[in-house]
N, C-alpha and C. Protein backbone atom coordinates (compact mmCIF):
# COMPACT_ATOMS: atom_id res chain seq x y z
N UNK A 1 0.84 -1.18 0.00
CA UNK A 1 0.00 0.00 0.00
C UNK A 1 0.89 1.24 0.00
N UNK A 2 0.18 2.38 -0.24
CA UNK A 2 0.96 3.56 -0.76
C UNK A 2 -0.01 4.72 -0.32
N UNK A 3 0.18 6.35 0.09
CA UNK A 3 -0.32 7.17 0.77
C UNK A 3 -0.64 7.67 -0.97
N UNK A 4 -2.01 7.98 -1.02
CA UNK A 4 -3.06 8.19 -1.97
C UNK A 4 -2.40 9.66 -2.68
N UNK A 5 -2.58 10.39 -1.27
CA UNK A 5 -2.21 11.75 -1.56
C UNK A 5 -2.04 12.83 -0.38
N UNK A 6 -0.62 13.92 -0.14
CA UNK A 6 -1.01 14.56 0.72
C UNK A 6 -1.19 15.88 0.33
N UNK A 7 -2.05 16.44 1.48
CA UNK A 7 -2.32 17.96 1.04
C UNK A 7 -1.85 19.16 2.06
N UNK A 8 -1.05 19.99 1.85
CA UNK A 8 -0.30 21.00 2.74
C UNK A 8 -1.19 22.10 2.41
N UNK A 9 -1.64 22.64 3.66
CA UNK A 9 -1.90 24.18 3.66
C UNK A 9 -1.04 24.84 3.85
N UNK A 10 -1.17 26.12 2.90
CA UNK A 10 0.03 26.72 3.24
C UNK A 10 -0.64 28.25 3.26
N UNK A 11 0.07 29.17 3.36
CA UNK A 11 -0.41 30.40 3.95
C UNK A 11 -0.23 31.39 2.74
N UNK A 12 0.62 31.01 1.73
CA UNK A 12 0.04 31.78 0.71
C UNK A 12 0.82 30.79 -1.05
N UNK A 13 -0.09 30.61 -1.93
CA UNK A 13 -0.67 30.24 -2.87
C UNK A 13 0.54 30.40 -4.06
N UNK A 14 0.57 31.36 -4.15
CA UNK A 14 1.50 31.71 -4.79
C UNK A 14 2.74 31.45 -4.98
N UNK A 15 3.55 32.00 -3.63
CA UNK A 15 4.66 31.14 -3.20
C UNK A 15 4.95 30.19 -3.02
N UNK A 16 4.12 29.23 -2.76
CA UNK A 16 4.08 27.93 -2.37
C UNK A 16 3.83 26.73 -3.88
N UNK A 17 3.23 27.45 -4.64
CA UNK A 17 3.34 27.08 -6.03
C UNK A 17 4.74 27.05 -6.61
N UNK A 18 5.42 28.62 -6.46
CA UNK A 18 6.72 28.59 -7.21
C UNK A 18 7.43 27.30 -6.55
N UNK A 19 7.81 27.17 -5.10
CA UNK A 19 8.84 26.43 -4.36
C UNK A 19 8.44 24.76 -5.19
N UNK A 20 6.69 24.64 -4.64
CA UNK A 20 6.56 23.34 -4.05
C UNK A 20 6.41 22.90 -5.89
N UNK A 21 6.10 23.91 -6.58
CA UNK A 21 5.94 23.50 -7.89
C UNK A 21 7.14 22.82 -8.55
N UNK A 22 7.84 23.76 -8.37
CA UNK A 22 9.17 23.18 -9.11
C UNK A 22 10.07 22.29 -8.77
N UNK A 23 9.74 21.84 -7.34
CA UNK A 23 10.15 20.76 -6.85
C UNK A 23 9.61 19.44 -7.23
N UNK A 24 8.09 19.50 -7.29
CA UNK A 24 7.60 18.48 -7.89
C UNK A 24 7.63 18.45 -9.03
N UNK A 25 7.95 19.22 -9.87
CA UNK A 25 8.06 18.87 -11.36
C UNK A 25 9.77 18.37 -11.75
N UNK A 26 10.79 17.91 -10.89
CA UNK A 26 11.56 18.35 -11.06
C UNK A 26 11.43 16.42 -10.61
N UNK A 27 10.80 15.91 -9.29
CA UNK A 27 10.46 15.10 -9.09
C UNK A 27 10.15 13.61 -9.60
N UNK A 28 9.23 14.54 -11.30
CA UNK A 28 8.49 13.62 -11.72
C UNK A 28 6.91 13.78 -11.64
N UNK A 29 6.36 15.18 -10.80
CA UNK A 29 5.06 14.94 -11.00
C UNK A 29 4.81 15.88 -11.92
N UNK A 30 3.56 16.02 -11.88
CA UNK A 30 2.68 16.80 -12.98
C UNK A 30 1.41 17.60 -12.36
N UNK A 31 1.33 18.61 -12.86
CA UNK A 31 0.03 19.29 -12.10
C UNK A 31 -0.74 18.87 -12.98
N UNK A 32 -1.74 18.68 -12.26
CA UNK A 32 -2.99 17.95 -13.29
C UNK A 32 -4.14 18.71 -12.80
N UNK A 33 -4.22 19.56 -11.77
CA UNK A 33 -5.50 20.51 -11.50
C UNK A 33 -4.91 21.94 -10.51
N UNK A 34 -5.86 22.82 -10.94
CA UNK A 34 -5.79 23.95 -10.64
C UNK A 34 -7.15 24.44 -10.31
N UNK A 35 -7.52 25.01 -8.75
CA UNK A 35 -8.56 25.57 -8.69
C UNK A 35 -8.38 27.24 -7.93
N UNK A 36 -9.02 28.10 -7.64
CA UNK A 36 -8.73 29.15 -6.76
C UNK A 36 -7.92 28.87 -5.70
N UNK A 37 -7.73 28.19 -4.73
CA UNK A 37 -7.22 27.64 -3.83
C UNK A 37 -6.42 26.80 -3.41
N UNK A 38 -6.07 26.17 -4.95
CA UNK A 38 -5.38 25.39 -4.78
C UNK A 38 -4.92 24.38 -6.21
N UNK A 39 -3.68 23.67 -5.50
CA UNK A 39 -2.56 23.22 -7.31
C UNK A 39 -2.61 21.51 -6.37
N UNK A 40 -3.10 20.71 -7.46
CA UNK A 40 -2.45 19.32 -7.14
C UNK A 40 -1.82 19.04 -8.36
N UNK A 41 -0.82 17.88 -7.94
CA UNK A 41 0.06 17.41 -8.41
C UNK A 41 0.11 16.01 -8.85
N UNK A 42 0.41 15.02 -9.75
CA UNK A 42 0.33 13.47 -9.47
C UNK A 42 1.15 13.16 -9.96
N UNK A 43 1.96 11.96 -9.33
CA UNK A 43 2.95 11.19 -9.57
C UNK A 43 2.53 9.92 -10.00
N UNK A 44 3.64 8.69 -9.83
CA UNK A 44 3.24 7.91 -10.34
C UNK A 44 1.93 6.51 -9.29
N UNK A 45 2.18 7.19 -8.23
CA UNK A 45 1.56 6.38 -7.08
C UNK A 45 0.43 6.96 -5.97
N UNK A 46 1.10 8.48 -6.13
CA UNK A 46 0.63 9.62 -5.11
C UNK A 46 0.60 11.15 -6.13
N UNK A 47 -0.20 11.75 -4.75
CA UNK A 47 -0.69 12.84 -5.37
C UNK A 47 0.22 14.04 -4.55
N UNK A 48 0.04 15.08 -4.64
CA UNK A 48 0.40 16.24 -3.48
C UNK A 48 -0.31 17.18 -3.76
N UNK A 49 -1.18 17.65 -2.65
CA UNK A 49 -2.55 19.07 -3.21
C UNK A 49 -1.33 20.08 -2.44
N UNK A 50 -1.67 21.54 -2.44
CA UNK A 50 -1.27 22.42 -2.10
C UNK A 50 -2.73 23.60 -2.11
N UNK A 51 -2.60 23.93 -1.06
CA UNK A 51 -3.93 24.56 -1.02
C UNK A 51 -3.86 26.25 0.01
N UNK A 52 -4.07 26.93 -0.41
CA UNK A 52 -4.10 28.62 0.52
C UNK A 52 -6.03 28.08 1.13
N UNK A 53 -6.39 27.38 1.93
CA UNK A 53 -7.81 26.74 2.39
C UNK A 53 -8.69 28.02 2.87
N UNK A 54 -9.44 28.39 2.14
CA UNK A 54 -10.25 29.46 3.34
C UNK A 54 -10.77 29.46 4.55
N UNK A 55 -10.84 27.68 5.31
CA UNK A 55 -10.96 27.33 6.19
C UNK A 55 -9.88 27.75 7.16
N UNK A 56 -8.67 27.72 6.79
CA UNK A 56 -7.77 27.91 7.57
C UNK A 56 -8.04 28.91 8.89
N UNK A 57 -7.25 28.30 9.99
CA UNK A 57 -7.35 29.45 10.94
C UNK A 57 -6.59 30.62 10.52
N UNK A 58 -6.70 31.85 10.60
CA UNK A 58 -6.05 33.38 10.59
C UNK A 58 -4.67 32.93 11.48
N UNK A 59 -3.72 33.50 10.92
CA UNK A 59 -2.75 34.48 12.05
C UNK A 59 -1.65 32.86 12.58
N UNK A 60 -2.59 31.55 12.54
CA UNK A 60 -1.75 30.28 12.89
C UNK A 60 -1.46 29.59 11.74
N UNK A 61 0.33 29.95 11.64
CA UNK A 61 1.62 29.51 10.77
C UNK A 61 1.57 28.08 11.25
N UNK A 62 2.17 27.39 10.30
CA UNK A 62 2.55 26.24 10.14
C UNK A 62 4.33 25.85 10.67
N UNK A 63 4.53 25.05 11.89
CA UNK A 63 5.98 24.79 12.04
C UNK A 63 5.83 23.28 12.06
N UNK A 64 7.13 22.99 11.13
CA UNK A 64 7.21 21.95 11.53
C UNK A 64 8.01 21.19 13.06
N UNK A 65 8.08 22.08 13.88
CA UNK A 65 8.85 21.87 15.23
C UNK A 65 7.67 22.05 16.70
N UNK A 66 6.34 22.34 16.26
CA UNK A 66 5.23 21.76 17.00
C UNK A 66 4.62 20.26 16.66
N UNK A 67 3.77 20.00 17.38
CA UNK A 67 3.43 18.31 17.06
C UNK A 67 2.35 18.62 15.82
N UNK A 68 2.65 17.71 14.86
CA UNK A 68 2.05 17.53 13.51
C UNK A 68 2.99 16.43 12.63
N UNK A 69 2.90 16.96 11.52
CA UNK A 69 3.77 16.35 10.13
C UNK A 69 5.08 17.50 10.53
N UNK A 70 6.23 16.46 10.36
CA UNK A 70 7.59 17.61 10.50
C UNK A 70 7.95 17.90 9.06
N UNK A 71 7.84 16.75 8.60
CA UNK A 71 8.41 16.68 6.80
C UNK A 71 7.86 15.82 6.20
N UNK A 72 8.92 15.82 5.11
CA UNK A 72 7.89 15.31 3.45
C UNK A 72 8.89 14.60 3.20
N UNK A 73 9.65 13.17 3.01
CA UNK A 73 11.05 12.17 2.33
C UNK A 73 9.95 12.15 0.94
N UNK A 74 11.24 12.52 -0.09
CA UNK A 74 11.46 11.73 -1.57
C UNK A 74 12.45 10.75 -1.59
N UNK A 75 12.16 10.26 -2.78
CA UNK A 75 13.19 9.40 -3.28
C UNK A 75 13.40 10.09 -4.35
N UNK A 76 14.87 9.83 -4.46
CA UNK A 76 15.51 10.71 -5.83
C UNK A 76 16.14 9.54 -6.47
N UNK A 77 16.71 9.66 -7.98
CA UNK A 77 16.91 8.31 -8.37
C UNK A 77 18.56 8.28 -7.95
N UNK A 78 19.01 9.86 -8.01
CA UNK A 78 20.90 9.29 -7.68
C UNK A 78 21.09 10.33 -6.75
N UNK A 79 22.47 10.35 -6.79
CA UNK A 79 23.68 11.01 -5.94
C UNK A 79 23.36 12.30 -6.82
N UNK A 80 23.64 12.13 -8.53
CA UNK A 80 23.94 13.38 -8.84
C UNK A 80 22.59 13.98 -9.09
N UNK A 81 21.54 13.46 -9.05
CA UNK A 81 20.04 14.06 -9.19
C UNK A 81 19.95 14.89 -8.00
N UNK A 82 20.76 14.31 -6.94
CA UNK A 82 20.17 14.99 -5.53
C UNK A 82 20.92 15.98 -5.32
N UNK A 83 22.51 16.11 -5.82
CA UNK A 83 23.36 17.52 -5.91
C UNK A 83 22.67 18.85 -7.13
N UNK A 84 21.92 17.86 -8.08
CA UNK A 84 21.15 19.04 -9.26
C UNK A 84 20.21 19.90 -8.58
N UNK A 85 19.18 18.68 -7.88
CA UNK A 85 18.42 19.94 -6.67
C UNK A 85 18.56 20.21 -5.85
N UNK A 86 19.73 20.25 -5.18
CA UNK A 86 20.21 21.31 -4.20
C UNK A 86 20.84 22.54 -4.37
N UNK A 87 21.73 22.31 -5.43
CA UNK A 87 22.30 23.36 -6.35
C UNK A 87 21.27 24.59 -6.81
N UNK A 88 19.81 23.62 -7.94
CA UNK A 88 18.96 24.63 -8.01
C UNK A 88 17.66 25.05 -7.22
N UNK A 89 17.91 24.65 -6.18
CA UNK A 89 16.62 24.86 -4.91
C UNK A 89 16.74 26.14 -4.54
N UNK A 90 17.53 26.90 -4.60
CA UNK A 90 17.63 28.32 -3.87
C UNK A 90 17.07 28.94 -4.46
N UNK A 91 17.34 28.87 -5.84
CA UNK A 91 16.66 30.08 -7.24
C UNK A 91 14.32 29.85 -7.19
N UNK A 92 14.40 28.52 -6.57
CA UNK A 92 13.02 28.39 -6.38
C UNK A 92 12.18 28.51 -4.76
N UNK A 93 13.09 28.98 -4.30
CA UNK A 93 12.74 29.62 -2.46
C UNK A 93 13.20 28.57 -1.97
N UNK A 94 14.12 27.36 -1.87
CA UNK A 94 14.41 26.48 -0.94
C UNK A 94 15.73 27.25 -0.40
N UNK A 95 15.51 26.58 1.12
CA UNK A 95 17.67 27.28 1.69
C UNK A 95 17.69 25.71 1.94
N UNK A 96 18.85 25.20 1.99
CA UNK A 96 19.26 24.12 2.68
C UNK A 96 19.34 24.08 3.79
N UNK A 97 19.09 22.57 4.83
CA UNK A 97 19.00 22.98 6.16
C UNK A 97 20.82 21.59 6.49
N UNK A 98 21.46 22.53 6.99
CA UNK A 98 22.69 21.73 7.07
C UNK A 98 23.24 20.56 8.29
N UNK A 99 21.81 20.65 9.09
CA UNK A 99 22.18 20.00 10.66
C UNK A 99 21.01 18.79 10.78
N UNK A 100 21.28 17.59 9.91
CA UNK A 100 20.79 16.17 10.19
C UNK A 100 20.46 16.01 11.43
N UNK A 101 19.18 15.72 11.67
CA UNK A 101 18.33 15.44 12.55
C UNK A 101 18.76 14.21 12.91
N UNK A 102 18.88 13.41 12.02
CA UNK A 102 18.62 11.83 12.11
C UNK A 102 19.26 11.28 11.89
N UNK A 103 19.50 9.78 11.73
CA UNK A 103 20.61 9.04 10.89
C UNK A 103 18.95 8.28 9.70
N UNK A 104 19.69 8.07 8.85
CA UNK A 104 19.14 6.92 7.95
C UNK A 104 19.63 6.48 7.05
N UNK A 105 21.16 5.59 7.73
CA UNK A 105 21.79 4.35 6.91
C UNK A 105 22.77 5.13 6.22
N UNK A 106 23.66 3.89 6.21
CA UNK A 106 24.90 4.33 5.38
C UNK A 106 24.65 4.26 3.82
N UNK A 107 23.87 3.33 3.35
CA UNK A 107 23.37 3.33 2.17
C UNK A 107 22.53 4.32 1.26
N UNK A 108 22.19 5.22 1.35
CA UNK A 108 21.60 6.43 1.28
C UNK A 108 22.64 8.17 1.50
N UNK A 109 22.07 8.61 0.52
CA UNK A 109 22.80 10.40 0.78
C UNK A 109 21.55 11.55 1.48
N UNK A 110 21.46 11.94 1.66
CA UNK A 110 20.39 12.60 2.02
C UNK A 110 20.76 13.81 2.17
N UNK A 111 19.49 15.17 1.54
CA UNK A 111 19.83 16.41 1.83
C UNK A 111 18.55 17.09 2.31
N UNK A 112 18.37 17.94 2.85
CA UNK A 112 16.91 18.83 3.64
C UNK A 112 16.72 20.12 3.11
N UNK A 113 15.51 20.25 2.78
CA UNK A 113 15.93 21.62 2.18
C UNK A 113 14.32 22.49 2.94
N UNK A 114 14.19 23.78 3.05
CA UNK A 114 13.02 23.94 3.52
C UNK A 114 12.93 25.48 2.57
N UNK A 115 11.05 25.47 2.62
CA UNK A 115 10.72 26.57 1.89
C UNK A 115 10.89 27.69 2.93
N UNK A 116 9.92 29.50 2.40
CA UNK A 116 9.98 29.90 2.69
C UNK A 116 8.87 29.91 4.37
N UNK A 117 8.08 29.12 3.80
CA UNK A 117 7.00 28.78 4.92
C UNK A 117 7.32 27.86 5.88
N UNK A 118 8.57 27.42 6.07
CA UNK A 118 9.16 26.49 6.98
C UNK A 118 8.60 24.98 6.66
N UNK A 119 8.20 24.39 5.56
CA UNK A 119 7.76 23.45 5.10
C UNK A 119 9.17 22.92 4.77
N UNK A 120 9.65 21.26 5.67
CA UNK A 120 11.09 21.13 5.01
C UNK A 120 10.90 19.51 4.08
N UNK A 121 11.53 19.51 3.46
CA UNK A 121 11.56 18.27 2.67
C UNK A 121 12.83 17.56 2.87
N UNK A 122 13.14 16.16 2.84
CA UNK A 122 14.05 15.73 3.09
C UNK A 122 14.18 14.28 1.30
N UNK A 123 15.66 14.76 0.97
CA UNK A 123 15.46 14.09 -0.42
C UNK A 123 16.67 13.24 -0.33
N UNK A 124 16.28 11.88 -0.17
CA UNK A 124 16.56 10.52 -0.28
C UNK A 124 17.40 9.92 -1.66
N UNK A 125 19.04 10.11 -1.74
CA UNK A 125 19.35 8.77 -3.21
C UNK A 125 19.89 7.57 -2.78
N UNK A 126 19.88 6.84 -3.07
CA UNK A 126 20.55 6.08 -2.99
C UNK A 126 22.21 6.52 -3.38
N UNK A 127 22.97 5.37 -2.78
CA UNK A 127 24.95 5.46 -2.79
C UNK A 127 24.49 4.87 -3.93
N UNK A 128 25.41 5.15 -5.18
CA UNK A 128 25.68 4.51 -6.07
C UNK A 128 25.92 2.83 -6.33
N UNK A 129 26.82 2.63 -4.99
CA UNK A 129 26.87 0.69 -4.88
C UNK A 129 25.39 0.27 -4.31
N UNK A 130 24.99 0.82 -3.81
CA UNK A 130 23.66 0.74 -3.02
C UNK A 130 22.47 -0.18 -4.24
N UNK A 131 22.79 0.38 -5.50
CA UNK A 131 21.66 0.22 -6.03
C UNK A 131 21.61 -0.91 -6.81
């Protein structure tokens, strides 16, 4: 089994399009809908909505360092796919975040990158012998 689809509110629409857009297209997905409120995305298994919700509460930001969702893992297919978007993540609102939280395996490279909305993503390649 596989997570259908997730959907991030985010606090503004726009921005969150440029970052989260070009990340997922960069990914492998595809926007396949657009409404006032909101951009989804689909891959080959899963989806990702992105939504400015009018429901939303006013004035309460999104951290990922209160209890919720902290982050988002991809899989990237290499080493050098995962140096291409780190390299060009800045020009699309990502900063890199340089202080690993975690371990996960020697077999794996891993880099973190977070938007301007503190939304961080963490992108998964495999080591080259790994694969």
């Amino acid at each position: 089994m596989s997570i259908h689809h997730l959907q991030l509110w985010v606090p503004d629409l726009a921005r969150a399009e440029l970052s989260w857009g070009w990340l997922l297209d960069r990914l492998g997905y595809r926007l396949e809908r657009q409404w006032d409120h909101g951009r989804l995305w689909r891959g080959d298994h899963s989806a990702i909505v992105i939504e400015a919700s009018p429901d939303m509460v006013p004035g309460m930001l999104y951290s990922r360092l209160r209890p919720g969702m902290n982050h988002v893992a991809f899989r990237v297919d290499s080493t050098a796919a995962l140096a291409s978007l780190v390299g060009d993540a800045p020009a699309a609102g990502w900063k890199r975040l340089t202080d690993p939280r975690h371990p996960v395996g020697s077999s794996v490279t891993v880099a973190y990158l977070e938007d301007e909305d503190g939304f961080e993503v963490e992108l998964v390649a495999p080591e080259a012998e790994a694969r």
